[in-house]
Protein backbone atom coordinates (compact mmCIF):
# COMPACT_ATOMS: atom_id res chain seq x y z
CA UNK A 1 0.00 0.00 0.00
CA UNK A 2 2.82 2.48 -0.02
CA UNK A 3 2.14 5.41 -2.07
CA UNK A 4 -1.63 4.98 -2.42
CA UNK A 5 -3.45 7.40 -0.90
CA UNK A 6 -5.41 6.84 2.28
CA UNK A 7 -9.24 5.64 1.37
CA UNK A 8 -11.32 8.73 3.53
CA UNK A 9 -14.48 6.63 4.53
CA UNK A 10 -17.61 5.77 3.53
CA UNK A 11 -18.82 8.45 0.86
CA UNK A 12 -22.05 7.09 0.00
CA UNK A 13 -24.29 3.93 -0.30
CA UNK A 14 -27.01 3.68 -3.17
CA UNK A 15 -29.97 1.26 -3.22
CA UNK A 16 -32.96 0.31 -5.45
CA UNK A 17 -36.59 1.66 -4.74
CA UNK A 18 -39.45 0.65 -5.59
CA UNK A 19 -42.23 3.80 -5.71
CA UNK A 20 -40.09 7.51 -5.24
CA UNK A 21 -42.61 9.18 -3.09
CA UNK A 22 -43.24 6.61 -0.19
CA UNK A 23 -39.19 6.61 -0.95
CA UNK A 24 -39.09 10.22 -0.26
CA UNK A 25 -41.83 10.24 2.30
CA UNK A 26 -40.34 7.87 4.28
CA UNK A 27 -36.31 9.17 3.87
CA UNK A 28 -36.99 12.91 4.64
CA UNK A 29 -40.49 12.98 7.03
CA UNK A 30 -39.39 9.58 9.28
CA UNK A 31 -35.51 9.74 9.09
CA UNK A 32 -35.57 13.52 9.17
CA UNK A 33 -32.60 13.21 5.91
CA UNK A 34 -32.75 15.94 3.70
CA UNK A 35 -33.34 15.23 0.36
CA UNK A 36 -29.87 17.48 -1.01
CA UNK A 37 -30.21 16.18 -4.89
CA UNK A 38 -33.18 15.17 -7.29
CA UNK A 39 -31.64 14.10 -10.14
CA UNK A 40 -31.58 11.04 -12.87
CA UNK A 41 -29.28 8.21 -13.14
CA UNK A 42 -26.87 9.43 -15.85
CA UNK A 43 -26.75 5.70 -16.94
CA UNK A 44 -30.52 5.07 -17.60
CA UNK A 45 -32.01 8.75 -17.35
CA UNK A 46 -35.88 7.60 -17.31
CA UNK A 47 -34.59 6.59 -13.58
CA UNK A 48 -34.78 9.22 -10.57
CA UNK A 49 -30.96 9.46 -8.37
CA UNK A 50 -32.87 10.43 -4.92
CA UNK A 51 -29.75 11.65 -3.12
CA UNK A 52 -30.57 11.75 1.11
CA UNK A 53 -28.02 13.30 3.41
CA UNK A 54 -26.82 15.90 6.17
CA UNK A 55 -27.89 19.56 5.21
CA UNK A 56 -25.11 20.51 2.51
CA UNK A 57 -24.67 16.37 1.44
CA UNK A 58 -21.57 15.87 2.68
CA UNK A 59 -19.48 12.75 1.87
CA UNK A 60 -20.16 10.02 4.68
CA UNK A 61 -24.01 11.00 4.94
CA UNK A 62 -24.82 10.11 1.79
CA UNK A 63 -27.72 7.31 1.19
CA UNK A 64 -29.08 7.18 -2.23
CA UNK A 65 -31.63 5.33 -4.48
CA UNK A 66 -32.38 4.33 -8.04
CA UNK A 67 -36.28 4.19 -7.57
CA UNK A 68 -37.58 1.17 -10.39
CA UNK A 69 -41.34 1.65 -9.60
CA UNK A 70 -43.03 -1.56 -10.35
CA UNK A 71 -40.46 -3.83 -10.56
CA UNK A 72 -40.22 -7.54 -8.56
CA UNK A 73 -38.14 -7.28 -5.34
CA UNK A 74 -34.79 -8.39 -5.13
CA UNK A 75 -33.10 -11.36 -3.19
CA UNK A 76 -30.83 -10.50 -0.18
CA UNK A 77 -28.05 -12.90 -0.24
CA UNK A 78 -23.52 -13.22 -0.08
CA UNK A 79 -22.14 -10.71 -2.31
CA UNK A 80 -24.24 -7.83 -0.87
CA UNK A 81 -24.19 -4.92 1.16
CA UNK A 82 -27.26 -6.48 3.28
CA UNK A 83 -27.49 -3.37 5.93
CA UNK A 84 -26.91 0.39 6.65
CA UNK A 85 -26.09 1.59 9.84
CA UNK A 86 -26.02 5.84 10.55
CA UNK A 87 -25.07 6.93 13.85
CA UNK A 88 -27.28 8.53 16.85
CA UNK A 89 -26.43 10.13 19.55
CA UNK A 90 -26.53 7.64 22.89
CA UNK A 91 -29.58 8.94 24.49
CA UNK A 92 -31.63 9.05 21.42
CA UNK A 93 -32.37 4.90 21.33
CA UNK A 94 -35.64 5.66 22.83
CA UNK A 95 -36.83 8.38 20.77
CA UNK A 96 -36.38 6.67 17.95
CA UNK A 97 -38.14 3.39 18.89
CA UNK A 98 -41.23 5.77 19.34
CA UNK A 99 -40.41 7.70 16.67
CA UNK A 100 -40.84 4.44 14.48
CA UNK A 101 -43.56 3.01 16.19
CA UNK A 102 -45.68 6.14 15.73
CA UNK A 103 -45.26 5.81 11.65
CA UNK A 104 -46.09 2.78 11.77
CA UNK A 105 -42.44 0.88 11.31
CA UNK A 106 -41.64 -2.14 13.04
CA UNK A 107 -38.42 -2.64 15.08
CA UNK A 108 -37.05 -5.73 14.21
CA UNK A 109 -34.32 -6.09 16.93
CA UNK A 110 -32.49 -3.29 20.17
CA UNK A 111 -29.46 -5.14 20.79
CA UNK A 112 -25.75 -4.41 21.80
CA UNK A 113 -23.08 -5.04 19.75
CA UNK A 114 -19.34 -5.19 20.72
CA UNK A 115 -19.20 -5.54 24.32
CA UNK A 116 -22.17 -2.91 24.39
CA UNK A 117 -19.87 -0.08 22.84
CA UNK A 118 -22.89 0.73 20.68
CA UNK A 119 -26.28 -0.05 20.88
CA UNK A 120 -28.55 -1.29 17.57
CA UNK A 121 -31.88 -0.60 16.29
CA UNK A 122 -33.02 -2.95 13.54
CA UNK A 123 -35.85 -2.24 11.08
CA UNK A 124 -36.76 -2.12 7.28
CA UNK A 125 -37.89 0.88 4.93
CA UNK A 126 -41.40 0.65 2.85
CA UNK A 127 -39.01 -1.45 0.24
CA UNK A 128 -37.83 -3.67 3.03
CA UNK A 129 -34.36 -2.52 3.33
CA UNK A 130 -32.19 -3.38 6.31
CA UNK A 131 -31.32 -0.39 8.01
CA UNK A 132 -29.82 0.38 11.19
CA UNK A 133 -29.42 3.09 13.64
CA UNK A 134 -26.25 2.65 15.99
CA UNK A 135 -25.96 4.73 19.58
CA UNK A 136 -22.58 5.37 19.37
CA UNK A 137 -20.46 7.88 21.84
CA UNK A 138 -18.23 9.45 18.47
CA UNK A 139 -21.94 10.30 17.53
CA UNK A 140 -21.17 14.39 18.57
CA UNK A 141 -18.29 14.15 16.34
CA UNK A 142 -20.55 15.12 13.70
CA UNK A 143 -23.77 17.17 13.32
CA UNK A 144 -27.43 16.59 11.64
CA UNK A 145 -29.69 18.40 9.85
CA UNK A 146 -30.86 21.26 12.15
CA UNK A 147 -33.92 21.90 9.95
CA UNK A 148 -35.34 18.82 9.92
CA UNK A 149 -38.53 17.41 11.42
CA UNK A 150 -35.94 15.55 13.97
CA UNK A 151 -34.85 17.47 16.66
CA UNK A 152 -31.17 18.41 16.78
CA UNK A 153 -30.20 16.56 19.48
CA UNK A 154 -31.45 12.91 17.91
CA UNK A 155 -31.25 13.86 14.51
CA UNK A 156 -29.15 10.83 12.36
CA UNK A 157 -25.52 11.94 12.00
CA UNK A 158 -24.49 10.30 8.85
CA UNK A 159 -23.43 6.98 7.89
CA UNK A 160 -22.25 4.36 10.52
CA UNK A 161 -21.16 1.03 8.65
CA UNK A 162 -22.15 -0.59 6.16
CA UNK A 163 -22.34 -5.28 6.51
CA UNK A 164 -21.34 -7.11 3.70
CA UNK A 165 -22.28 -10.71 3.74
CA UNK A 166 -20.02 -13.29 2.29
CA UNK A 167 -20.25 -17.17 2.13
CA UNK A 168 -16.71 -17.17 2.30
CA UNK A 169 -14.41 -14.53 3.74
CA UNK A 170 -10.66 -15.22 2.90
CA UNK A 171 -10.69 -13.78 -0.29
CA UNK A 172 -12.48 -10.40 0.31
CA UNK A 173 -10.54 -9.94 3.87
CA UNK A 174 -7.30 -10.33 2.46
CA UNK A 175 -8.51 -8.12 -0.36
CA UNK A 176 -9.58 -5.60 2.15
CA UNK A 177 -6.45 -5.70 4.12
CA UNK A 178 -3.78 -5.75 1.40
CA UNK A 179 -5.44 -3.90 -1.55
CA UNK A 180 -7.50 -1.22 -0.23
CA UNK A 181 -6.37 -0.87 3.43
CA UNK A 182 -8.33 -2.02 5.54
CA UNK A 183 -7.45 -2.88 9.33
CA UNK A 184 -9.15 -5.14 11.31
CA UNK A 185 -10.58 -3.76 14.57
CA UNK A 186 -11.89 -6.43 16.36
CA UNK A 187 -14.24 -9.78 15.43
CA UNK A 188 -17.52 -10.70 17.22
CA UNK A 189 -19.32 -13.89 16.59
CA UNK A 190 -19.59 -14.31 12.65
CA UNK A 191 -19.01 -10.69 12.40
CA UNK A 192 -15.81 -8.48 11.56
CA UNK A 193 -15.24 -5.43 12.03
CA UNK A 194 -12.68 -3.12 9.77
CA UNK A 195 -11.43 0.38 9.73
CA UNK A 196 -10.69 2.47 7.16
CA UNK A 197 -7.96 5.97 6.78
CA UNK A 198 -9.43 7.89 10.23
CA UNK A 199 -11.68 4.74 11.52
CA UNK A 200 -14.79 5.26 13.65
CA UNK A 201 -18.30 6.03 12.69
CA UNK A 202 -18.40 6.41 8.56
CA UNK A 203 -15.43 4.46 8.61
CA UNK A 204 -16.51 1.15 9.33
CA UNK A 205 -17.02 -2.16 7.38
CA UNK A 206 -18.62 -5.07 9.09
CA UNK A 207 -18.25 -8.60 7.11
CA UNK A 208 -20.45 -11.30 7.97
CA UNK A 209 -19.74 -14.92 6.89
CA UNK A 210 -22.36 -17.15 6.51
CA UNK A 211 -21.17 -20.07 4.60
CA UNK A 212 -25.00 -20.98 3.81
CA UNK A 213 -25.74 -18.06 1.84
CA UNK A 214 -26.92 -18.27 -1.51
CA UNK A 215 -26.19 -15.21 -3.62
CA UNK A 216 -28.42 -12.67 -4.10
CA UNK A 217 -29.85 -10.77 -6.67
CA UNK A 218 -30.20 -6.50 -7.10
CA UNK A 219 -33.58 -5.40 -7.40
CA UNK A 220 -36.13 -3.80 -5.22
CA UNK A 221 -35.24 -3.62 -1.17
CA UNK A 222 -31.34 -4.19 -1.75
CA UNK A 223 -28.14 -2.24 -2.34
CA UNK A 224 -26.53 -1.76 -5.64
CA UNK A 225 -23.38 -0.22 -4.79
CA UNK A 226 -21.16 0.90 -1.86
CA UNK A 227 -18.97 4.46 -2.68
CA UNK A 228 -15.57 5.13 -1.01
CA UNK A 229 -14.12 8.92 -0.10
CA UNK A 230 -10.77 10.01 -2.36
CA UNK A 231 -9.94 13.33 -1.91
CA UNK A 232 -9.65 14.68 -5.47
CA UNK A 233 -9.28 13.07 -9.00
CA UNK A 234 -5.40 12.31 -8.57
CA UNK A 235 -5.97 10.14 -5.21
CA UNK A 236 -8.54 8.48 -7.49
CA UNK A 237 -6.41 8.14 -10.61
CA UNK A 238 -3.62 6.68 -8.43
CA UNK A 239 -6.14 3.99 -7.05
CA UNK A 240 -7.43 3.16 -10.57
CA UNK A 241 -3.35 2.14 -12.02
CA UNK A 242 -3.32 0.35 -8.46
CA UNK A 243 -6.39 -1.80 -8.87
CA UNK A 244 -5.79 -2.58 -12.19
CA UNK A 245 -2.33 -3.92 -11.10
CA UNK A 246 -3.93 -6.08 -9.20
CA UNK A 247 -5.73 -7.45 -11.94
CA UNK A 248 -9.38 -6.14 -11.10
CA UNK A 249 -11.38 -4.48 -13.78
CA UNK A 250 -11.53 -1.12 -13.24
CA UNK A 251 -14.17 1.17 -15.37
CA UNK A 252 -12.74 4.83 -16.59
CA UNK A 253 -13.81 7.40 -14.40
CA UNK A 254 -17.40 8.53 -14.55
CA UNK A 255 -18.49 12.13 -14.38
CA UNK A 256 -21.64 12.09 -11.75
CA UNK A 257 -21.26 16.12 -11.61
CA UNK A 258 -21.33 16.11 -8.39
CA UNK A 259 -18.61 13.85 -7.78
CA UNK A 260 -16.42 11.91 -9.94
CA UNK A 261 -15.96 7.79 -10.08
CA UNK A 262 -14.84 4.88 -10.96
CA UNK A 263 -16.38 1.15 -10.08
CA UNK A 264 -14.93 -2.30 -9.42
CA UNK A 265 -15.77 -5.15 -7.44
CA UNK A 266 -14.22 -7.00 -5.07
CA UNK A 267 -13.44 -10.76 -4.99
CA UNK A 268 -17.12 -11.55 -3.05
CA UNK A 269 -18.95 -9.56 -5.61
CA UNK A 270 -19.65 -6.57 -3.97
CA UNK A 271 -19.81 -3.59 -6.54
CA UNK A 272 -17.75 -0.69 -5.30
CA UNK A 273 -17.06 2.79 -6.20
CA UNK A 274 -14.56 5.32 -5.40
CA UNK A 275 -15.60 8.78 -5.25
CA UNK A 276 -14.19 12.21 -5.23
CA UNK A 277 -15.22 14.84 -2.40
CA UNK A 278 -15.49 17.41 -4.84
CA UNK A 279 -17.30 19.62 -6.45
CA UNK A 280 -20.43 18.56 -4.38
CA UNK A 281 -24.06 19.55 -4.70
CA UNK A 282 -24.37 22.78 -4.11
CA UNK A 283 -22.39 23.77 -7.40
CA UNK A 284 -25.94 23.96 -9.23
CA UNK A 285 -28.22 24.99 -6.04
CA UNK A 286 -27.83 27.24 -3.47
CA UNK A 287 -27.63 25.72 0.09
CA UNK A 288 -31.12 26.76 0.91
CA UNK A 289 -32.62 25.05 -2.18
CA UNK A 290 -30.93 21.66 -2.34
CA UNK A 291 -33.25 18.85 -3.33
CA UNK A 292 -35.72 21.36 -4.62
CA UNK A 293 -35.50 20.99 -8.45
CA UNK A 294 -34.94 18.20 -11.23
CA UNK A 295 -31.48 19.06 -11.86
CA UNK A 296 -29.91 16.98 -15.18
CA UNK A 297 -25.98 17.25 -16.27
CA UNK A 298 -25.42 19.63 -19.24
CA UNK A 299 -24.94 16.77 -21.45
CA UNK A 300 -28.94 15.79 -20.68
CA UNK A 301 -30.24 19.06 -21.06
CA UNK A 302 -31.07 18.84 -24.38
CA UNK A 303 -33.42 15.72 -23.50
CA UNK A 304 -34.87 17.72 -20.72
CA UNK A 305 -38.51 17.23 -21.58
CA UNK A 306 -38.71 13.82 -23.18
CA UNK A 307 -36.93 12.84 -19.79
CA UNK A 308 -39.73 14.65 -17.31
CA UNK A 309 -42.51 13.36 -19.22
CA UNK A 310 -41.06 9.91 -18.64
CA UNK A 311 -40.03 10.66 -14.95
CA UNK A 312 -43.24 9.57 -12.54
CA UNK A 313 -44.54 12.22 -11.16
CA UNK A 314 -42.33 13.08 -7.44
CA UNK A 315 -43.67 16.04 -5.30
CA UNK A 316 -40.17 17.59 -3.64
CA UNK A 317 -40.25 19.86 -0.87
């Protein structure tokens, strides 16, 4: 690993919706996320990019979704991110379990997790995607949304972890560890736990080996891809000549406008991305208006109005 730069984080996690309003309904008036970017999937732009986050969208709250209304639900399984942890503040396990019981979502599971260093609250969105929200002390490291219809002081304070299940773990740990830098920070059970550049909340992978698990399959309720922090397009070009001399396809780099990447995946399956910090999202909406329009890249401007009258219809905030 000497002379690759040092991976930041988590950056972002994208998933697969089913219908975009109970998406958004559910993201922004139950989590209290702010929705920072409506937007299209550059790669299939009949397809909303729902883009969830802290109040400017900064890299490590990021949870996003290509919503595929109608389609058949997907099949959790190895070779999948199979849950989403963002942190909470410590006292703020109880507000959220009635919180979610008052919208009507069911908590699945409160249980502690590493010798009780954080606590866990299990449940599912509309879609049934695993999420999880972890009372963690490093939670006042970072802030939440101050505007949101969660109060401050239990508001969600980005990402936490993401799990990846494999049916075999030799192959992706050693991956981890030599390739992309991982470090392991302790094991629990089937469960690992690995750091990544500063460690701690939005710096955490958990792997989970289940040698019974059958693959699964991307559709509705699961997650597509995982995103990793680079600082700037050179930390990312430097990672793309490493990778690929390791053998791994690599794609070229990918301009999302609001970030740049690349994708890969690693030995178990998982598809990952690295992404750049910059240029971010308010470069085409000021700060008090994120999330507020149908914002397209240049390049799909042209198709503006064949793509909105293909878009289902989404009422923003």
């Amino acid at each position: 690993m000497e002379g690759i730069p040092e991976i930041g984080g988590l950056h972002h996690v994208t998933a697969i919706a089913g219908d975009p309003q109970g998406n958004l309904r559910f993201y922004r008036e139950v989590l209290g996320l702010r929705l920072v970017k409506r937007t299209v999937n550059f790669d299939d732009p009949g397809t909303y990019h729902l883009y969830y986050g802290d109040a400017l969208g900064r890299p490590g709250t990021l949870l996003t979704f290509f919503p595929w209304p109608g389609a058949r639900p997907g099949q959790v399984g190895a070779g999948q991110v199979v849950a989403i942890a963002f942190t909470i503040p410590e006292a703020a396990i109880g507000y959220w379990q009635e919180r979610l019981h008052s919208h009507g979502v069911a908590v699945e599971r409160i249980a502690p997790r590493f010798q009780e260093e954080e606590v866990v609250l299990g449940f599912r969105d509309p879609d049934g995607l695993a999420l999880e929200l972890v009372a963690h002390p490093r939670a006042k490291e970072r802030a939440g949304w101050p505007d949101g219809p969660v109060p401050p002081d239990y508001a969600i304070r980005g990402l936490h972890a993401v799990t990846l299940l494999e049916a075999v773990a030799e192959l992706t740990l050693r991956f981890l560890i030599e390739e992309m830098g991982f470090r392991v920070e302790r094991e629990e059970g089937n469960r690992i736990r690995l750091q990544v550049g500063p460690g701690g909340p939005g710096a955490w992978m958990d792997l989970r080996i289940d040698p019974r698990a059958s693959r699964g399959r991307v559709a509705v309720g699961t997650v597509h891809h995982v995103a990793w922090r680079v600082r700037n397009e050179a930390e990312q070009g430097a990672w793309r000549l490493h990778l690929q001399a390791r053998g791994l396809y690599v794609t070229p780099v990918m301009d999302r406008k609001y970030f740049r990447s690349i994708y890969f995946r690693e030995p178990g399956g998982v598809l990952f991305e690295m992404a750049t910090d910059p240029p971010g999202f308010t470069m085409d909406e000021p700060p008090e208006h994120l999330g507020t329009g149908l914002m397209l890249p240049d390049w799909l401007e042209p198709q503006r109005g064949e793509i909105e009258r293909a878009l289902p219809p989404l009422e923003a905030p």
